[in-house]
Structures are given as C-alpha cells and as structure tokens.
N, C-alpha and C. Protein backbone atom coordinates (compact mmCIF):
# COMPACT_ATOMS: atom_id res chain seq x y z
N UNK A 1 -18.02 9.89 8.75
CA UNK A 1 -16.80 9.88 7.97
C UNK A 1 -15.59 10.23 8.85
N UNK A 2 -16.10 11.24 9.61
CA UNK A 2 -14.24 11.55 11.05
C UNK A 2 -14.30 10.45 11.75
N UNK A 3 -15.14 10.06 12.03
CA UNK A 3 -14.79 8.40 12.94
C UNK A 3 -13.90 7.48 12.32
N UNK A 4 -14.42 7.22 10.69
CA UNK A 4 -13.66 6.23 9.71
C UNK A 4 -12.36 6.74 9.85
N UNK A 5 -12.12 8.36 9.45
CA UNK A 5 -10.79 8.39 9.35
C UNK A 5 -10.04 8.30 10.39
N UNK A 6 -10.48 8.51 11.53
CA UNK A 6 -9.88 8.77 13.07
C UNK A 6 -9.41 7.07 13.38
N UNK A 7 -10.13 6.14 12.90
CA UNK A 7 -10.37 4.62 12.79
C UNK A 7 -8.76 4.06 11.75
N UNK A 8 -8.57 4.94 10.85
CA UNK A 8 -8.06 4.78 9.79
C UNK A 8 -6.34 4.90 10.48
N UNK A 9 -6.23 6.31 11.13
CA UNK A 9 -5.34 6.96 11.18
C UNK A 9 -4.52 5.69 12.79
N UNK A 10 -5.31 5.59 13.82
CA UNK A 10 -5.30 5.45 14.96
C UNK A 10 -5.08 3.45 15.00
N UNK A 11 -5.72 2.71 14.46
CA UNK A 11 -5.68 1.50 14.40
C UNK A 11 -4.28 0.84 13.50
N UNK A 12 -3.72 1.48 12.63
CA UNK A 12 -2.69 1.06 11.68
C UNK A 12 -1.48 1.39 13.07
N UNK A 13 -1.95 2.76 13.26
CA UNK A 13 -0.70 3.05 14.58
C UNK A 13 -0.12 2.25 15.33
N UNK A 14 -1.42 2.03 15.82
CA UNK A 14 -1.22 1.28 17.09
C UNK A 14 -0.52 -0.27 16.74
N UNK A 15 -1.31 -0.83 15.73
CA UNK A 15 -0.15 -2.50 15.25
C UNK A 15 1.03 -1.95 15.06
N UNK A 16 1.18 -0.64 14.11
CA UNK A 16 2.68 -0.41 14.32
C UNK A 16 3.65 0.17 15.43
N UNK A 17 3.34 0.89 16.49
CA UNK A 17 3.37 0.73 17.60
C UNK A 17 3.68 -0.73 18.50
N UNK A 18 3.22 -1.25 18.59
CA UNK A 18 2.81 -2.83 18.72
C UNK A 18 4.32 -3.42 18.73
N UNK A 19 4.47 -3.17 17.36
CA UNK A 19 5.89 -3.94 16.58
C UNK A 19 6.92 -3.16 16.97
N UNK A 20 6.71 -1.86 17.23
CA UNK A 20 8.14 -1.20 16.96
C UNK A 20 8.63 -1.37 18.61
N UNK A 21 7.38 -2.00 19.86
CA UNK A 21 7.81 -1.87 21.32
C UNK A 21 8.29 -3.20 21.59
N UNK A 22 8.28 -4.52 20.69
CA UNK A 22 8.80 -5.42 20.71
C UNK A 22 10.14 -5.61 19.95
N UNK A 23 10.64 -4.82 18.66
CA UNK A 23 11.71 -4.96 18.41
C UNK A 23 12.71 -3.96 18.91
N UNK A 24 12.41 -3.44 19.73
CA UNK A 24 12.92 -2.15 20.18
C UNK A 24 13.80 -2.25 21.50
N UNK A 25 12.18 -2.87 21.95
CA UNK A 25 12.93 -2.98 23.42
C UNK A 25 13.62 -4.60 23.62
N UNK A 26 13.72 -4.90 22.83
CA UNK A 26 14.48 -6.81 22.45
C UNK A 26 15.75 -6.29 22.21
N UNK A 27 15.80 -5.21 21.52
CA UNK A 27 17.87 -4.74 21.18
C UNK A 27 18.11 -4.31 22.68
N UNK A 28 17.21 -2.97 22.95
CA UNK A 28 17.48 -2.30 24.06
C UNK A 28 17.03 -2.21 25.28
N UNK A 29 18.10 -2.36 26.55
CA UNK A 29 17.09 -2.72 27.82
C UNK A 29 16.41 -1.26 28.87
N UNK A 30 15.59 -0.75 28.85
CA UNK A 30 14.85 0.28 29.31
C UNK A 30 16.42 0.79 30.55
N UNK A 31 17.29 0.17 31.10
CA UNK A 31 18.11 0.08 32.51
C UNK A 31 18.91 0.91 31.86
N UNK A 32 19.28 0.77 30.34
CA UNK A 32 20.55 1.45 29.92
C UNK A 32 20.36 2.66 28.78
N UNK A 33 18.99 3.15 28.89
CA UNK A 33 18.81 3.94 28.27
C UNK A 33 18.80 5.47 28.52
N UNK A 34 19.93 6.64 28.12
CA UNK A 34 19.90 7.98 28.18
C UNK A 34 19.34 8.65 27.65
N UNK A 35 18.70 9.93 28.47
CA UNK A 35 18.56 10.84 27.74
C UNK A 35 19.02 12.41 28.15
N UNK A 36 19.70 12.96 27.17
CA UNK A 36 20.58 14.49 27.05
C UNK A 36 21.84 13.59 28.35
N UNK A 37 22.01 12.72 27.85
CA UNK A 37 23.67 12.16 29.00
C UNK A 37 23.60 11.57 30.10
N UNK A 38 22.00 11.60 30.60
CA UNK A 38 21.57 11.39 32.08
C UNK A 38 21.04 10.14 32.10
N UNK A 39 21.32 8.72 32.74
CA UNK A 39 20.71 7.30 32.10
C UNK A 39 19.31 7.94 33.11
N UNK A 40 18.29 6.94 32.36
CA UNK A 40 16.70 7.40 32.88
C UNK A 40 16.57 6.73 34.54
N UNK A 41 15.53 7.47 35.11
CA UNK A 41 15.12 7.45 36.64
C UNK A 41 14.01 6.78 36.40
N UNK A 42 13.54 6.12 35.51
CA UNK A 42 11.87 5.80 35.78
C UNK A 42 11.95 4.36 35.26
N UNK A 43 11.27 3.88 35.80
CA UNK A 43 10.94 2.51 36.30
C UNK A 43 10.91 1.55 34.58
N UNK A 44 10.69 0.17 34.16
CA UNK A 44 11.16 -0.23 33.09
C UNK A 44 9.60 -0.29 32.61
N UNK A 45 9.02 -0.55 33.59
CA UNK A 45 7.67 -0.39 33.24
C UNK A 45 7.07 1.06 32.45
N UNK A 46 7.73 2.02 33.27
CA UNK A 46 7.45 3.44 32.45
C UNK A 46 8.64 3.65 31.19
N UNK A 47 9.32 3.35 31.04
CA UNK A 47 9.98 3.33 30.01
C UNK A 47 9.05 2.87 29.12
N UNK A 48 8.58 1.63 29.42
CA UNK A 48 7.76 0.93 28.04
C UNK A 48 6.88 1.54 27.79
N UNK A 49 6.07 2.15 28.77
CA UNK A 49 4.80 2.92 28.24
C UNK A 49 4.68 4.00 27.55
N UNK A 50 6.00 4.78 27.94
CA UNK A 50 6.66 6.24 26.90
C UNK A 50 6.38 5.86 26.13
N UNK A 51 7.73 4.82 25.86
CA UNK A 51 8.54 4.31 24.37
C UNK A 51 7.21 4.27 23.44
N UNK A 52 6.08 2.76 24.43
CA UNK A 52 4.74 2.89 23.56
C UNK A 52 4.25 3.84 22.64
N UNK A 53 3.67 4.96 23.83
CA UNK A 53 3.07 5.83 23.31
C UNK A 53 3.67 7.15 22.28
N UNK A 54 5.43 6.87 21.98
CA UNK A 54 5.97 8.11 21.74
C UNK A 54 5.61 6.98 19.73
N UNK A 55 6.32 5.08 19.73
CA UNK A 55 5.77 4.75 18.62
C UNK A 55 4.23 5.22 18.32
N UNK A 56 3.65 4.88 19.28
CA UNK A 56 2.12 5.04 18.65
C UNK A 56 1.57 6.71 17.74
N UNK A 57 2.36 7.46 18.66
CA UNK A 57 2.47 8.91 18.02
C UNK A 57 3.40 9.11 16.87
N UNK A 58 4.15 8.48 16.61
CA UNK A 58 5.03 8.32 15.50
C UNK A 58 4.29 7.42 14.35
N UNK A 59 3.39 6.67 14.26
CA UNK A 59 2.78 5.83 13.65
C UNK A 59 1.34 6.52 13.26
N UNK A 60 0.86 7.51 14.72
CA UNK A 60 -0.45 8.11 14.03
C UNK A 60 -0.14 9.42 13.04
N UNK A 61 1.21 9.73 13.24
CA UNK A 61 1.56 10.94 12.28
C UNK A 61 1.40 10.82 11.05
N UNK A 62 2.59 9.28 11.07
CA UNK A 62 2.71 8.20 9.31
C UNK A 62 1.08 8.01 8.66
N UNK A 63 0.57 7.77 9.39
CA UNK A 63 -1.14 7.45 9.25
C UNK A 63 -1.46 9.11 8.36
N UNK A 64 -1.85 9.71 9.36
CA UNK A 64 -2.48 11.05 8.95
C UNK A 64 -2.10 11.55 7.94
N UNK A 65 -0.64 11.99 7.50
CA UNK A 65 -0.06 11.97 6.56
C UNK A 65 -0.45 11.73 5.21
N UNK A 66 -0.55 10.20 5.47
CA UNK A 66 -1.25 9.61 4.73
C UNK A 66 -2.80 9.69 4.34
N UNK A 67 -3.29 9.53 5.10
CA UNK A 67 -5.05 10.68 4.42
C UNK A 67 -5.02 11.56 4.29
N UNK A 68 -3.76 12.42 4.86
CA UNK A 68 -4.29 13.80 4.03
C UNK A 68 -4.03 13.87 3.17
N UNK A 69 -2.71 13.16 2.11
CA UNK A 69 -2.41 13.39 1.14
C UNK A 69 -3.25 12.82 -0.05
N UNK A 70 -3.78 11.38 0.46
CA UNK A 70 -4.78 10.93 -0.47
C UNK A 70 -6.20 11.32 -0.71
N UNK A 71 -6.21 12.52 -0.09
CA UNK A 71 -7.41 12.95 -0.42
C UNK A 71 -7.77 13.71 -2.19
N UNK A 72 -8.95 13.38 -2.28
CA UNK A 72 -9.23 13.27 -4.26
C UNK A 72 -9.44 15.00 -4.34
N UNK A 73 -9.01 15.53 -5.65
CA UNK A 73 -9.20 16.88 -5.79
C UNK A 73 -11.03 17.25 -5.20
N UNK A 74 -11.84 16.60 -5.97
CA UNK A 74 -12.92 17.20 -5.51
C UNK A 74 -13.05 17.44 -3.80
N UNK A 75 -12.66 16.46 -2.89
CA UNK A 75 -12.33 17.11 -1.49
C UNK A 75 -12.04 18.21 -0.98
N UNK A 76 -10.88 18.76 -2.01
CA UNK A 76 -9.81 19.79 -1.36
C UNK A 76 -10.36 20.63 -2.29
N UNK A 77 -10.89 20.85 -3.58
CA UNK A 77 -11.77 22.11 -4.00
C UNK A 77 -13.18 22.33 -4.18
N UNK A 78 -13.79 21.97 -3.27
CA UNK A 78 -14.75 21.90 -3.51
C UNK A 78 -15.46 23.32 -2.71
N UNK A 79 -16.61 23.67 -2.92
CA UNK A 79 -17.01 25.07 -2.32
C UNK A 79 -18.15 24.10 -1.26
N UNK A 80 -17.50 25.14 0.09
CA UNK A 80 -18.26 24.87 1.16
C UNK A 80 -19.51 25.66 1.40
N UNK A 81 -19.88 26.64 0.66
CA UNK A 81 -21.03 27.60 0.91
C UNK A 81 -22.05 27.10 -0.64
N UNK A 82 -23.49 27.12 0.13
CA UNK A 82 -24.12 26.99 -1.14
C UNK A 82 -24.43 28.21 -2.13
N UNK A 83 -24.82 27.63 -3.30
CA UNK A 83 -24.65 28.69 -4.38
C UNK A 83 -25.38 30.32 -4.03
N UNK A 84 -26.26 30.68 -3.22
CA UNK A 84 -26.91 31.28 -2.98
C UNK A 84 -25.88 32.50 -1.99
N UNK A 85 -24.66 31.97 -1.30
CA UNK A 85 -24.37 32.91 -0.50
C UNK A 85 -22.89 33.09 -0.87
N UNK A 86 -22.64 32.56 -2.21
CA UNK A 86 -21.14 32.71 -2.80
C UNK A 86 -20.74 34.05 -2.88
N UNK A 87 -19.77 34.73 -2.88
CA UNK A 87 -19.77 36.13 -3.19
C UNK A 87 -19.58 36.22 -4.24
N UNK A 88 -19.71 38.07 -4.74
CA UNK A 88 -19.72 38.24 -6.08
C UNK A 88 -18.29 38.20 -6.87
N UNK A 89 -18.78 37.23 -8.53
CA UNK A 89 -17.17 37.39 -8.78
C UNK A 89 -17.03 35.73 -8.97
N UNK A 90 -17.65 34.94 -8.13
CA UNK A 90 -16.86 33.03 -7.86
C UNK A 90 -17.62 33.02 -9.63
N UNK A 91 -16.78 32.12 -9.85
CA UNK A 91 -17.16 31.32 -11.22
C UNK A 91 -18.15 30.17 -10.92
N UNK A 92 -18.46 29.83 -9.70
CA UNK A 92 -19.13 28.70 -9.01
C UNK A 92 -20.72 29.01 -8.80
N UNK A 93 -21.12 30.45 -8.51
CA UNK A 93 -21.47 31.10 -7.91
C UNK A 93 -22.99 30.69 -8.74
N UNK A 94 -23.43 30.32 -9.83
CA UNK A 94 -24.37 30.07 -10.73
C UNK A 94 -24.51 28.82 -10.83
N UNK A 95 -23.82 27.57 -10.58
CA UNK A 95 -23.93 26.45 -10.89
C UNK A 95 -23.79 25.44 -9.68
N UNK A 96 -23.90 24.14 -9.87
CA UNK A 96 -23.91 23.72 -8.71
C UNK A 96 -22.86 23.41 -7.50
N UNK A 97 -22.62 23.58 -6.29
CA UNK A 97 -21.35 23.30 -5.46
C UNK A 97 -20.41 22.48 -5.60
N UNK A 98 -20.70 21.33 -6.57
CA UNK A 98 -19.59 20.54 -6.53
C UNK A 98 -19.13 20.25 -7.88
C-alpha cells in the first residue's frame, strides 16, 4: 500500500512537472533569470534541472496533500494496538479494532 501511494503522490508530479518546465521555460530564458538581484551563474542546462526538480517538488507536495486529506475516517481512527494490550479506560478495549 506505501508503494501505491508513493506511486500516487510521485507519478502525477512528475507529468506536472513535465508541463510546468515547458511552459515556463518557453516565457522565460534560464540567461535572464535572478535571484535576491543577482542574474544566475549556472549554466542553462542547470537552470532547467533546478527549475525541474523545484516543479516536481511543488507537484509532489500538491499530490501528498492530496492523500492525506482523502484519507476515509476509519484510516485516521482506527486503533493500532490489538484489543488485548489497549489500556484501561478505551471504549475499544472489549470489542474489535476496527
């Protein structure tokens, strides 16, 4: 199931990634780009690969985000200890874990 989601989170990224290093760098040319006032020292080739990887990290955030929020109540309350080592007091503590 962490593979699926890791699959989930990481593959949507990356097409969007994908898109955002082609319309991006089509407005803007890596030669004329600053940063904090200083135009950049690194090659256009490394520009692109930043830029890449800073969309792709911007895209796996949007992703994650996104599964974590869609995750179903039983996920997020569910008791991780079986009934036997619940402490005293859980309302859970007699019946079954989920």
């Amino acid at each position: 199931m962490l593979t699926q989601r890791i699959a989930w989170i990481l593959w949507p990224a990356f097409l969007v990634a994908c898109g955002m290093e082609v319309v991006f760098f089509t407005l803007f040319d890596p030669e004329d780009l600053h940063f904090l006032g200083a135009p950049l020292e690194a090659s256009r080739m490394a520009v692109y690969s930043v830029g890449f990887f800073v969309f792709w990290a911007m895209g796996a955030a949007s992703s994650f985000l996104t599964c974590f929020l869609q995750r179903s109540p039983w996920e997020v309350n569910r008791c991780p200890l079986p009934a036997t080592e619940r402490p005293e007091g859980c309302p859970k503590r007699e019946g079954p874990c989920c």
